[in-house]
PDB file of N, CA and C in Angstrom:
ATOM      1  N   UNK A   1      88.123  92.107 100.454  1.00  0.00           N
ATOM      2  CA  UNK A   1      87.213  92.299  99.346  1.00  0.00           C
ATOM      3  C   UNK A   1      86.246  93.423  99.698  1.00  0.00           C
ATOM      4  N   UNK A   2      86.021  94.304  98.741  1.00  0.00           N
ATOM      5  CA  UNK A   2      84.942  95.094  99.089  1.00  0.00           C
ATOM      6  C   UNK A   2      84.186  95.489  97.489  1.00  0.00           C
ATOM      7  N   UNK A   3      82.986  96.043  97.796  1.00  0.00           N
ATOM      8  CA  UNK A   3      81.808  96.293  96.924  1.00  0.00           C
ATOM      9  C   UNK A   3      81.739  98.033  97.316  1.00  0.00           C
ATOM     10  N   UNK A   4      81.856  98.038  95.528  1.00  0.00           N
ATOM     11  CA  UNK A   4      81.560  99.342  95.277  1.00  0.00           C
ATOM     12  C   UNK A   4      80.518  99.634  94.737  1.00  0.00           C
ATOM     13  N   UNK A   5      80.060 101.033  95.160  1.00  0.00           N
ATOM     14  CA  UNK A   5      78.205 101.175  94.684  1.00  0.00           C
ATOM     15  C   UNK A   5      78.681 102.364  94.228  1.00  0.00           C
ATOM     16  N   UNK A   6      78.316 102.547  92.978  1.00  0.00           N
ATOM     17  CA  UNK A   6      78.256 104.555  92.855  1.00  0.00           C
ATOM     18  C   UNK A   6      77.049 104.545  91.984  1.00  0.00           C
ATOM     19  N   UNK A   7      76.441 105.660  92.503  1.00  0.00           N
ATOM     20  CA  UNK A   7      75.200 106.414  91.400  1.00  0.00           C
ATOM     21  C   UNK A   7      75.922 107.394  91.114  1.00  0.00           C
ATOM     22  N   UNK A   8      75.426 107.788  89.450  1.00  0.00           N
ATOM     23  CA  UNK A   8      76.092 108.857  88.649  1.00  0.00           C
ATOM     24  C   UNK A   8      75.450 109.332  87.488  1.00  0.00           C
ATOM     25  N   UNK A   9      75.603 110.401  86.855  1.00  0.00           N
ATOM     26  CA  UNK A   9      74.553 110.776  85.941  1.00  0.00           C
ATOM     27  C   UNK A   9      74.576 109.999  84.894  1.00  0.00           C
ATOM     28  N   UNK A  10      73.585 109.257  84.435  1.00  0.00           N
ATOM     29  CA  UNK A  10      73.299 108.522  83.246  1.00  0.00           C
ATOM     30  C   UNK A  10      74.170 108.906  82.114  1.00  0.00           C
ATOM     31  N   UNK A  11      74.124 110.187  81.707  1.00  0.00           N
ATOM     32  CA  UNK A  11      75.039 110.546  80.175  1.00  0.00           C
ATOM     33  C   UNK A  11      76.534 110.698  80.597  1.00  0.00           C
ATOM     34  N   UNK A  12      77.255 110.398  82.058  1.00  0.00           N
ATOM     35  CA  UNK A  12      78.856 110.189  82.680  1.00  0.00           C
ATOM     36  C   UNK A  12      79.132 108.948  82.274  1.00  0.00           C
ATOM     37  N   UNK A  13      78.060 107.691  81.950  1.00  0.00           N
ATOM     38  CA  UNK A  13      78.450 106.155  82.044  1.00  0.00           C
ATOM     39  C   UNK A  13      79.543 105.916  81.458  1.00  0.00           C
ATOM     40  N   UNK A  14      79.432 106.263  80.156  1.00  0.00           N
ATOM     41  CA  UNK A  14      80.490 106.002  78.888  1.00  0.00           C
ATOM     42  C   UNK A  14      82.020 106.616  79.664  1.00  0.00           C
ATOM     43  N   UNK A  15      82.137 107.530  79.751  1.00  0.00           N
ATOM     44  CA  UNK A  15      83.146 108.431  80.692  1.00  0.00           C
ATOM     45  C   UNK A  15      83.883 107.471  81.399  1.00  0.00           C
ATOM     46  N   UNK A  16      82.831 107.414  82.637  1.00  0.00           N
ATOM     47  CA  UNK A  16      83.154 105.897  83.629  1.00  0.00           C
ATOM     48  C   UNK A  16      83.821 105.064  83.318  1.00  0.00           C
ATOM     49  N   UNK A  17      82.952 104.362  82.529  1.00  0.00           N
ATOM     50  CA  UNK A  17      83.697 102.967  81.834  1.00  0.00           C
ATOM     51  C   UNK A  17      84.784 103.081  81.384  1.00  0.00           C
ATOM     52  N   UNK A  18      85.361 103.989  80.649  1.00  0.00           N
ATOM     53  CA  UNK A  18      86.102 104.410  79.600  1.00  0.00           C
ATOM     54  C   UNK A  18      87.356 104.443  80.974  1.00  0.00           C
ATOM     55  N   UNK A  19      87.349 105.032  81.589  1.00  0.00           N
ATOM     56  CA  UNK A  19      88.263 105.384  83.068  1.00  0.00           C
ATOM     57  C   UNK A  19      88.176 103.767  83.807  1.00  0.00           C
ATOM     58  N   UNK A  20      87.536 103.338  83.993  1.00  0.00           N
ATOM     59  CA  UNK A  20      87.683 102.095  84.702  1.00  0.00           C
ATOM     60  C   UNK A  20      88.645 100.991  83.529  1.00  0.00           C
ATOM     61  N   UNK A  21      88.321 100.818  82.276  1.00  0.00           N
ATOM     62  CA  UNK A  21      89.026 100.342  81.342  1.00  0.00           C
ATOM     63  C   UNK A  21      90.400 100.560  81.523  1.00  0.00           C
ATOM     64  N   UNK A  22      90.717 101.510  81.317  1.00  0.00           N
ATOM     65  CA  UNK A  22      92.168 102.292  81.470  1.00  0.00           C
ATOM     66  C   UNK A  22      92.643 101.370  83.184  1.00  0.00           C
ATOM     67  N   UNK A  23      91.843 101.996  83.483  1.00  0.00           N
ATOM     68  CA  UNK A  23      92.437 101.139  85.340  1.00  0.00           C
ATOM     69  C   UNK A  23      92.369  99.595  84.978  1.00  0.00           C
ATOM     70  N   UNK A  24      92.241  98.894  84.125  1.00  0.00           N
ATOM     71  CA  UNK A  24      92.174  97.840  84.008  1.00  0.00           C
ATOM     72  C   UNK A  24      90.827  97.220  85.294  1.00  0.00           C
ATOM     73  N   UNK A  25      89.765  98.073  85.199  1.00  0.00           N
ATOM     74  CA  UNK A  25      89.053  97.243  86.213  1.00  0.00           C
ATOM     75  C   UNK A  25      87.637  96.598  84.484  1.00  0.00           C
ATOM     76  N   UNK A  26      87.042  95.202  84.499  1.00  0.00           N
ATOM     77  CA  UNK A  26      86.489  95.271  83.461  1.00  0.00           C
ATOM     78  C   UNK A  26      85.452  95.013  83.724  1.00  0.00           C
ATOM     79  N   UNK A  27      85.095  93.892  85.616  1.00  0.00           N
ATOM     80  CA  UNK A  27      83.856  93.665  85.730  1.00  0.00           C
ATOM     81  C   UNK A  27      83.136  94.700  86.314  1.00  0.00           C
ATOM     82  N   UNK A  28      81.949  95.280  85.958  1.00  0.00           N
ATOM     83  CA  UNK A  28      80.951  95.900  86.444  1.00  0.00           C
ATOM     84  C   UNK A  28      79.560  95.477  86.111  1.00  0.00           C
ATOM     85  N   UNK A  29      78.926  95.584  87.336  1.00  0.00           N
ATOM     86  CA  UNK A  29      77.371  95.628  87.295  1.00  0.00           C
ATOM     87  C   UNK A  29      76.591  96.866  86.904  1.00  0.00           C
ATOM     88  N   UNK A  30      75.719  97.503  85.768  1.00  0.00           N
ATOM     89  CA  UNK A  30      75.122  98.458  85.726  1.00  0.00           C
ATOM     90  C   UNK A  30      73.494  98.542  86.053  1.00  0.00           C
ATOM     91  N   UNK A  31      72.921  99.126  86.765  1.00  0.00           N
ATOM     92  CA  UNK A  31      71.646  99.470  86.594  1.00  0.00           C
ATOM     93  C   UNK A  31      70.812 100.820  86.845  1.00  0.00           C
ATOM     94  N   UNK A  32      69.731 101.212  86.123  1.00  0.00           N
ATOM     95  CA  UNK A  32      68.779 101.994  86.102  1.00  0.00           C
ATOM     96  C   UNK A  32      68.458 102.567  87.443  1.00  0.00           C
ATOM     97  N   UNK A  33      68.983 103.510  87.893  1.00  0.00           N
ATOM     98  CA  UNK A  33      68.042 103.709  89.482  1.00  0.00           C
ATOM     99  C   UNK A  33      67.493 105.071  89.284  1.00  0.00           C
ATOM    100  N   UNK A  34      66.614 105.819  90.170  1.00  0.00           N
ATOM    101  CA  UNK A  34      66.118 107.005  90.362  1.00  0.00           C
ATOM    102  C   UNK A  34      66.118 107.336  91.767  1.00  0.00           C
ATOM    103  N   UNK A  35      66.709 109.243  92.145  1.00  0.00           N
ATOM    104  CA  UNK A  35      66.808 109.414  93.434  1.00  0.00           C
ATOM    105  C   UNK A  35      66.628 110.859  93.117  1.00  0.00           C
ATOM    106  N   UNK A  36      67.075 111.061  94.758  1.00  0.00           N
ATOM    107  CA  UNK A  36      67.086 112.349  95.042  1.00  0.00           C
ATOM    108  C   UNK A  36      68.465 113.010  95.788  1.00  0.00           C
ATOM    109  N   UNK A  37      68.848 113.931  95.643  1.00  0.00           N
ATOM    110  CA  UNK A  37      70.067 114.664  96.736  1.00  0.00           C
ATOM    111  C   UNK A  37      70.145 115.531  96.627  1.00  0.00           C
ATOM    112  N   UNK A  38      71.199 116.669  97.001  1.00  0.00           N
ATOM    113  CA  UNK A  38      70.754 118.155  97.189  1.00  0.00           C
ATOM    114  C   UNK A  38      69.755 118.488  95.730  1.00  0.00           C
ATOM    115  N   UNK A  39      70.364 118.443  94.698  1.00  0.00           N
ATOM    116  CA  UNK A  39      69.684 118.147  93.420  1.00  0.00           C
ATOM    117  C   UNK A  39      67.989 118.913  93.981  1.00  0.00           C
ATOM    118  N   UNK A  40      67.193 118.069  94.547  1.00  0.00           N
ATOM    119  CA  UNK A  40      65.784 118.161  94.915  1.00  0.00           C
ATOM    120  C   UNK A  40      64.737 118.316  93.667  1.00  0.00           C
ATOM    121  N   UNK A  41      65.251 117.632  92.516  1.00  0.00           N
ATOM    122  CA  UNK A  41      63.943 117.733  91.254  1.00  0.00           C
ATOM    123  C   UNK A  41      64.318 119.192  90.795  1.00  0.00           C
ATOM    124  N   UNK A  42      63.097 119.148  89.571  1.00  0.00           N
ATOM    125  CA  UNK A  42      62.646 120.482  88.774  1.00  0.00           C
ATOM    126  C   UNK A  42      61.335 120.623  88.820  1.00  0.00           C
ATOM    127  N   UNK A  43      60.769 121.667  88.415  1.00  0.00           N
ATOM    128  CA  UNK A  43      59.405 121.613  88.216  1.00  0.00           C
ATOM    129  C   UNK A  43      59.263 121.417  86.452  1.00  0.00           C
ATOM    130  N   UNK A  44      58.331 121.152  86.763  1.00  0.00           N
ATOM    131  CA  UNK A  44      57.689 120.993  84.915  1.00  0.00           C
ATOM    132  C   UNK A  44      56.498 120.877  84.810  1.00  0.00           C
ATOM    133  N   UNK A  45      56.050 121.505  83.481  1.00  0.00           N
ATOM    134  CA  UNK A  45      54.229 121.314  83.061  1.00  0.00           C
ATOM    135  C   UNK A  45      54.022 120.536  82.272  1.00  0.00           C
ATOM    136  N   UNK A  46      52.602 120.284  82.464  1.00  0.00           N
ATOM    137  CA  UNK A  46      52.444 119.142  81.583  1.00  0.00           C
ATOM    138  C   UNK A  46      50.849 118.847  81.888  1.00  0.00           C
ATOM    139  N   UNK A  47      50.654 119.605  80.400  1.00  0.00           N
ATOM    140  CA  UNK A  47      49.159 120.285  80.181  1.00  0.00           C
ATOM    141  C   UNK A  47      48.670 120.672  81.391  1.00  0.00           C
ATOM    142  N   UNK A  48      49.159 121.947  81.461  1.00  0.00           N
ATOM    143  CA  UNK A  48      48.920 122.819  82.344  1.00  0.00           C
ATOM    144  C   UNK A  48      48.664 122.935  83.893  1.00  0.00           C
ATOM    145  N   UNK A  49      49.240 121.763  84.238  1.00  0.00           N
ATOM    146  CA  UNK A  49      49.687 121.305  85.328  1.00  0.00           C
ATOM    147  C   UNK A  49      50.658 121.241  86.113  1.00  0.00           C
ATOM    148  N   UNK A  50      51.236 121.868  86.812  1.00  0.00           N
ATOM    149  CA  UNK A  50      52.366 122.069  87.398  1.00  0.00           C
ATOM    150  C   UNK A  50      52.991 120.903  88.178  1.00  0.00           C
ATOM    151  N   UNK A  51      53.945 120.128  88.018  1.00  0.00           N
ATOM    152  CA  UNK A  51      54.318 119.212  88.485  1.00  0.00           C
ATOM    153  C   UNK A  51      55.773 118.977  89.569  1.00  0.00           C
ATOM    154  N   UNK A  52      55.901 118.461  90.399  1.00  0.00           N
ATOM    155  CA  UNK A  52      57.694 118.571  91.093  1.00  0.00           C
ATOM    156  C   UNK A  52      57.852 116.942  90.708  1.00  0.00           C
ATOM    157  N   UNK A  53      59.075 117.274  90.092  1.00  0.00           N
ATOM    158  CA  UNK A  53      59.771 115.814  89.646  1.00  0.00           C
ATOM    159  C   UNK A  53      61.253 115.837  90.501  1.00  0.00           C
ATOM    160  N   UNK A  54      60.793 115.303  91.878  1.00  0.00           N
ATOM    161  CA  UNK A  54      62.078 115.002  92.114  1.00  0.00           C
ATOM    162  C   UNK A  54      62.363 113.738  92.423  1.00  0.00           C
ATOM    163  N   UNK A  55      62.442 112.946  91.804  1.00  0.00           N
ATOM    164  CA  UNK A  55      63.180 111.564  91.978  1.00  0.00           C
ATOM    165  C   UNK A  55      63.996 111.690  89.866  1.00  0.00           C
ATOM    166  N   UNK A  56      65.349 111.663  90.362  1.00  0.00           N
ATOM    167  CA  UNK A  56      66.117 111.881  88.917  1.00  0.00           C
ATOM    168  C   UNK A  56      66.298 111.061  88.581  1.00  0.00           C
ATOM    169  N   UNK A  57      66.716 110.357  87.384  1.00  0.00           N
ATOM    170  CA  UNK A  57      67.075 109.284  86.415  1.00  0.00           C
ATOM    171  C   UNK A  57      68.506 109.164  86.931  1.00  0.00           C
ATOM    172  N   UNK A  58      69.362 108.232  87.566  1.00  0.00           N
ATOM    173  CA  UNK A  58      70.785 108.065  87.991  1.00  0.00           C
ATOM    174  C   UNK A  58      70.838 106.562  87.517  1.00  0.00           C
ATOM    175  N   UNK A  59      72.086 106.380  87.321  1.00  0.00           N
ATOM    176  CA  UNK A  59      72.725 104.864  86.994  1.00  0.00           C
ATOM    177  C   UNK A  59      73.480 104.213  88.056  1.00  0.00           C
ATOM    178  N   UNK A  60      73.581 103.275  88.648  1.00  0.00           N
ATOM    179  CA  UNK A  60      74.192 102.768  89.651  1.00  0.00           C
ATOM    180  C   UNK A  60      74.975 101.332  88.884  1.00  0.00           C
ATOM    181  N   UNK A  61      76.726 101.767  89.872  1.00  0.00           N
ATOM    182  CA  UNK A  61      77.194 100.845  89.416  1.00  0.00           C
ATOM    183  C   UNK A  61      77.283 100.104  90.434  1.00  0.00           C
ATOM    184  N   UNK A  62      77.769  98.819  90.246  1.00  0.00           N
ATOM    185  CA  UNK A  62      78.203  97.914  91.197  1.00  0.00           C
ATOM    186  C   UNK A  62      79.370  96.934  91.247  1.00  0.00           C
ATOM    187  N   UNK A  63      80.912  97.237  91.859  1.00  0.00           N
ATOM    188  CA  UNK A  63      81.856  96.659  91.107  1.00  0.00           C
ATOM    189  C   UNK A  63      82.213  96.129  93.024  1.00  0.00           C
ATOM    190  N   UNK A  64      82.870  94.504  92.478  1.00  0.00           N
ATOM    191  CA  UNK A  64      83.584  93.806  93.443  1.00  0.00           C
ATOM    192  C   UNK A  64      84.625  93.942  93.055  1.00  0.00           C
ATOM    193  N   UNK A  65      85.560  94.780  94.263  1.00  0.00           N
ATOM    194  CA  UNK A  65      86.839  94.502  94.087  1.00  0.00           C
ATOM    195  C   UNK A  65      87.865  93.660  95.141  1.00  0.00           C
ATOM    196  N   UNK A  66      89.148  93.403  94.937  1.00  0.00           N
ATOM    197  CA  UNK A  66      89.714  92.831  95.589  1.00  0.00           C
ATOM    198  C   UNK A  66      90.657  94.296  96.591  1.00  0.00           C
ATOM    199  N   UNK A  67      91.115  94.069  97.300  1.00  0.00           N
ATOM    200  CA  UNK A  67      91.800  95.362  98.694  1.00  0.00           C
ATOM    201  C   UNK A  67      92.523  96.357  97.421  1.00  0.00           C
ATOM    202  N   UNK A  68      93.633  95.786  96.299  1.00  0.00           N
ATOM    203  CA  UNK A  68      94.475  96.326  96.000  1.00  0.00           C
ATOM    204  C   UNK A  68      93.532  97.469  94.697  1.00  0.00           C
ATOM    205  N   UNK A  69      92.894  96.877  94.824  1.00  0.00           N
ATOM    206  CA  UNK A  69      91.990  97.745  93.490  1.00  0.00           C
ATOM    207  C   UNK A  69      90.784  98.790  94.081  1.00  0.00           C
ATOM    208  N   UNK A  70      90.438  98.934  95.060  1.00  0.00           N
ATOM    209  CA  UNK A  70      89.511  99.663  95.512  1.00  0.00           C
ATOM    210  C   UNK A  70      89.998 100.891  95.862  1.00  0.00           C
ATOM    211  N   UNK A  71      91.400 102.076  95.941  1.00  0.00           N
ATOM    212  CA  UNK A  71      91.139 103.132  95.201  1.00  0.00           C
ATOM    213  C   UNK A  71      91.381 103.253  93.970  1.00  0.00           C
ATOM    214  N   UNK A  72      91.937 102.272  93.173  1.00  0.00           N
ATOM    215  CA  UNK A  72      91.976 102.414  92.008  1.00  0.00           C
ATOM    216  C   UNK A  72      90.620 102.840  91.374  1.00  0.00           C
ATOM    217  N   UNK A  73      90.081 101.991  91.732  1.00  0.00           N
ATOM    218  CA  UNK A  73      88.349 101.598  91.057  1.00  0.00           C
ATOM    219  C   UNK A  73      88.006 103.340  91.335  1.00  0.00           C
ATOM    220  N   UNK A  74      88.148 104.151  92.720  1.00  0.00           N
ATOM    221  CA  UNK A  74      87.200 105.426  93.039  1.00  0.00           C
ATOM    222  C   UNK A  74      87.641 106.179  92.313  1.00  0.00           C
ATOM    223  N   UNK A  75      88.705 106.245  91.669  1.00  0.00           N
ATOM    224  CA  UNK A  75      89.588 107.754  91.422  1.00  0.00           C
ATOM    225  C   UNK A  75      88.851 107.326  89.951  1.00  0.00           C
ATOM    226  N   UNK A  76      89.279 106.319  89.417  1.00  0.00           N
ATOM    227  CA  UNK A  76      88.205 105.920  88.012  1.00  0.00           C
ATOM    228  C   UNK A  76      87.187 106.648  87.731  1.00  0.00           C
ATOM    229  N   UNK A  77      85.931 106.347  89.027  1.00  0.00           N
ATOM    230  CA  UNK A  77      84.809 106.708  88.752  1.00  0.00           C
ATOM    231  C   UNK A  77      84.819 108.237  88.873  1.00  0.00           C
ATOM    232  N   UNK A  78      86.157 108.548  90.180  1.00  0.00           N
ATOM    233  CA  UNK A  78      85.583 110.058  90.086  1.00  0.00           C
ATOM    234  C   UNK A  78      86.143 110.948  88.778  1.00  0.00           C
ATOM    235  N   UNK A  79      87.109 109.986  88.136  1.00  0.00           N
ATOM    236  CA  UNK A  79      87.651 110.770  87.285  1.00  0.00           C
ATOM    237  C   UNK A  79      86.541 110.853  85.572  1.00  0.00           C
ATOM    238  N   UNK A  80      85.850 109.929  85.818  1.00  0.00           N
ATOM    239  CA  UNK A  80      85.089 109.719  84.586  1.00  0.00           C
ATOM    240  C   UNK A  80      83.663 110.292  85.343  1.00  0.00           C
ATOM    241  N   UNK A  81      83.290 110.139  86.537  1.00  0.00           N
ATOM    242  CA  UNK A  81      81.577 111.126  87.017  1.00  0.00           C
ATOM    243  C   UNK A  81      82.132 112.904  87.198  1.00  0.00           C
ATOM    244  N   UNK A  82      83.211 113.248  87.403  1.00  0.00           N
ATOM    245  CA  UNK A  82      83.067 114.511  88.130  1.00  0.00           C
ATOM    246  C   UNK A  82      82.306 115.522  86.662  1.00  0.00           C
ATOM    247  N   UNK A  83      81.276 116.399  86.950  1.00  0.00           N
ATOM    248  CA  UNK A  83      81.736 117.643  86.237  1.00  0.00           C
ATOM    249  C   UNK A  83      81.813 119.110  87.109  1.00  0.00           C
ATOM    250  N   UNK A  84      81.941 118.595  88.535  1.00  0.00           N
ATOM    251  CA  UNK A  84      81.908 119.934  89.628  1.00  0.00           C
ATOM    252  C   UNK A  84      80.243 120.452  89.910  1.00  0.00           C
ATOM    253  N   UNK A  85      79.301 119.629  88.989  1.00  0.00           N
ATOM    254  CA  UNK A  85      78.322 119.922  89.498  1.00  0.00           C
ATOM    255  C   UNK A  85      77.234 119.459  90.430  1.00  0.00           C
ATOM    256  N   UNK A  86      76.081 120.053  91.371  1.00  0.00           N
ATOM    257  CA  UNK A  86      75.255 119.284  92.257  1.00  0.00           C
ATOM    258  C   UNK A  86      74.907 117.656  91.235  1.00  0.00           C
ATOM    259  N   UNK A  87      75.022 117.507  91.679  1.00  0.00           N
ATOM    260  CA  UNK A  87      74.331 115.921  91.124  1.00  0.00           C
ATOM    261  C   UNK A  87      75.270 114.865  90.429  1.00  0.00           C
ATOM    262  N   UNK A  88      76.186 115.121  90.960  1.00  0.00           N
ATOM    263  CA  UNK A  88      77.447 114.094  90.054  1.00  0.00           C
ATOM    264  C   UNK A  88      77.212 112.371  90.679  1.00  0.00           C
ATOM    265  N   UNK A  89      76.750 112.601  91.914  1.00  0.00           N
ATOM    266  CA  UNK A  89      76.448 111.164  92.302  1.00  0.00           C
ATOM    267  C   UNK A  89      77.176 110.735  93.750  1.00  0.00           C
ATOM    268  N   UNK A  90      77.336 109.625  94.161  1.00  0.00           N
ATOM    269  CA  UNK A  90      78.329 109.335  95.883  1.00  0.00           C
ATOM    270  C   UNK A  90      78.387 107.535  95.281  1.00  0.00           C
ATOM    271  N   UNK A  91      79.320 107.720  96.092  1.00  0.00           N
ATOM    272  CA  UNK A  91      80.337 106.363  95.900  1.00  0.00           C
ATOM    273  C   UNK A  91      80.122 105.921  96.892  1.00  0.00           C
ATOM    274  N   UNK A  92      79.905 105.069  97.692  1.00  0.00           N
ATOM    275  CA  UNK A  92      79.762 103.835  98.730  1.00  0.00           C
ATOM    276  C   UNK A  92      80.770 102.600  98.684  1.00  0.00           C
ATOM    277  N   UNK A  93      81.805 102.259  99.580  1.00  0.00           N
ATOM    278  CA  UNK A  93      82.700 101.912  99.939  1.00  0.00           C
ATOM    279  C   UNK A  93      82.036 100.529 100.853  1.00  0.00           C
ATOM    280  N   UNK A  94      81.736  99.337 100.830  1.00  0.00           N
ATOM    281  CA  UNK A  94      80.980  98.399 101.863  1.00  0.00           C
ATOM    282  C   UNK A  94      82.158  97.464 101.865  1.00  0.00           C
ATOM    283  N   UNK A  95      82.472  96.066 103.054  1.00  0.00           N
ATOM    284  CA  UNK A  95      82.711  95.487 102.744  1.00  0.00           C
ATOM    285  C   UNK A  95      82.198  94.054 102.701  1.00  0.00           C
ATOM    286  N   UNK A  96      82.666  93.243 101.917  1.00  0.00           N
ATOM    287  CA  UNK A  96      82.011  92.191 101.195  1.00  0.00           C
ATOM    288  C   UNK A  96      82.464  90.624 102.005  1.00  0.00           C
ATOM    289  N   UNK A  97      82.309  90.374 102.537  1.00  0.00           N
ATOM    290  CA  UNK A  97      82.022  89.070 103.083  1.00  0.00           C
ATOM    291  C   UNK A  97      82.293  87.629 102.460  1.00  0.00           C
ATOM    292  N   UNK A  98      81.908  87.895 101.236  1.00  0.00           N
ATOM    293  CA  UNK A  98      82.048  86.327 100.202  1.00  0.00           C
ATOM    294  C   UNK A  98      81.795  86.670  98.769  1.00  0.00           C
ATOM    295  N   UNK A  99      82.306  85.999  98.118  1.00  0.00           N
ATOM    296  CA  UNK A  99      82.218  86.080  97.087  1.00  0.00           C
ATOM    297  C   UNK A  99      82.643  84.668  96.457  1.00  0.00           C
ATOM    298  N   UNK A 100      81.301  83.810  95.284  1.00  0.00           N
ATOM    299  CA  UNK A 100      81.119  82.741  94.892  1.00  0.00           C
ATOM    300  C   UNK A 100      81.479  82.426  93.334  1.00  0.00           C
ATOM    301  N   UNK A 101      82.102  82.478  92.735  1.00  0.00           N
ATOM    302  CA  UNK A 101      81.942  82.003  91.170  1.00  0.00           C
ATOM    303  C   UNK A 101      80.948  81.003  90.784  1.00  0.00           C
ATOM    304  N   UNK A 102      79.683  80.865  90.273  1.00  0.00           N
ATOM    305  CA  UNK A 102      78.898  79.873  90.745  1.00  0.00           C
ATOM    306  C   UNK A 102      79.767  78.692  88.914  1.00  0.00           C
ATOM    307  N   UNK A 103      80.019  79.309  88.388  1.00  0.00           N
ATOM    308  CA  UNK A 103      80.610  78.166  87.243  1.00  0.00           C
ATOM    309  C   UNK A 103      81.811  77.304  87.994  1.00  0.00           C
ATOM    310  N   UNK A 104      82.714  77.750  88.727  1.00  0.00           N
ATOM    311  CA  UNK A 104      83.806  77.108  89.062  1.00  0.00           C
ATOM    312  C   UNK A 104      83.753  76.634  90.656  1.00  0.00           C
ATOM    313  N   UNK A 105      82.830  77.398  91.457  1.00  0.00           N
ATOM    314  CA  UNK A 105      82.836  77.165  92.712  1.00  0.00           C
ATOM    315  C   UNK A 105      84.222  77.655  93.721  1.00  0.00           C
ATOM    316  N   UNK A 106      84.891  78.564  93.141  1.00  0.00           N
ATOM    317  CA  UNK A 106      85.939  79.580  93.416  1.00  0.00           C
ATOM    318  C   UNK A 106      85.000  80.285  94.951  1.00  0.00           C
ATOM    319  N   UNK A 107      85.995  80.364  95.433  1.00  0.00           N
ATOM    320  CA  UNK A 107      85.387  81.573  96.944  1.00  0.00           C
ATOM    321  C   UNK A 107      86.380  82.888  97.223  1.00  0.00           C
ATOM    322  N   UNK A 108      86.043  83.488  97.494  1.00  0.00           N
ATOM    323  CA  UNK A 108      86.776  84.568  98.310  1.00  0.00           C
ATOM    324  C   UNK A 108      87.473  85.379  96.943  1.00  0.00           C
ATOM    325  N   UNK A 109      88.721  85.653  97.194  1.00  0.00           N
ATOM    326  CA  UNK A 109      89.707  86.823  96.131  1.00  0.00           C
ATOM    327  C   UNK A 109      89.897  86.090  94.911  1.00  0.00           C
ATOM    328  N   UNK A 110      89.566  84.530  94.691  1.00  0.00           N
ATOM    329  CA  UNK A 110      89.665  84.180  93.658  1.00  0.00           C
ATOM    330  C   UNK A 110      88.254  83.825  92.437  1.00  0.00           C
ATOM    331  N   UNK A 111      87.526  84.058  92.828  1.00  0.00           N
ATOM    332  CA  UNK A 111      86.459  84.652  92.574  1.00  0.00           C
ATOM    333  C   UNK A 111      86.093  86.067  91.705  1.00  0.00           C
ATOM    334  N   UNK A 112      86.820  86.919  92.293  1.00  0.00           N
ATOM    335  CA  UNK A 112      86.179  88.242  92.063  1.00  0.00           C
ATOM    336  C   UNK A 112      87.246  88.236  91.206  1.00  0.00           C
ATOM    337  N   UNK A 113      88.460  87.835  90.849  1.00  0.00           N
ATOM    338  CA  UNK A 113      89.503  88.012  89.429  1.00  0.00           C
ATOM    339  C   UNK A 113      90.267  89.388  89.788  1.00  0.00           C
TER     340      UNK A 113
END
């Protein structure tokens, strides 16, 4: 079993999903994050104040998969995040230890579906 993490540009999500669908992967976790990477912010004003905004608006996913689906799941994301540009996002590969169904009390690969 392993857990996939990717941050990716907020307006790629739909993309993503749309590519993970197709792979038949359906569970995912989404959330709101903000960072930094080569990227390093923009500047911007704001009343006449010069400002550095570098922490960016990114989306982070979070998908459990089982062995046979985890490159499936990357090529997904990279095929729905890439546009060749700085800031497309990184994928994180961990592995996962347990996994609980708390409705059925399922453990391990039967669990994660």
């Amino acid at each position: 079993m392993k857990l996939i993490i990717a941050y990716i540009q907020p307006h790629k999500l739909n993309d993503v999903k749309q590519e993970l669908y197709k792979s038949e992967i359906y569970k995912i976790s989404v959330t709101n994050a903000m960072g930094c990477g080569q990227q390093k912010g923009y500047h911007e004003s704001y009343r006449g104040v010069d400002e550095e905004v570098n922490l960016l608006k990114k989306v982070r996913l979070e998908i459990a998969v089982n062995e046979d689906f985890v490159q499936l799941t990357v090529d997904a994301i990279i095929r729905g995040a890439r546009t060749g540009q700085i800031g497309d996002g990184k994928i994180f590969v961990t592995a996962l230890e347990d996994c609980i169904r708390i409705r059925t009390g399922e453990t391990g690969k039967a669990a994660i579906g």
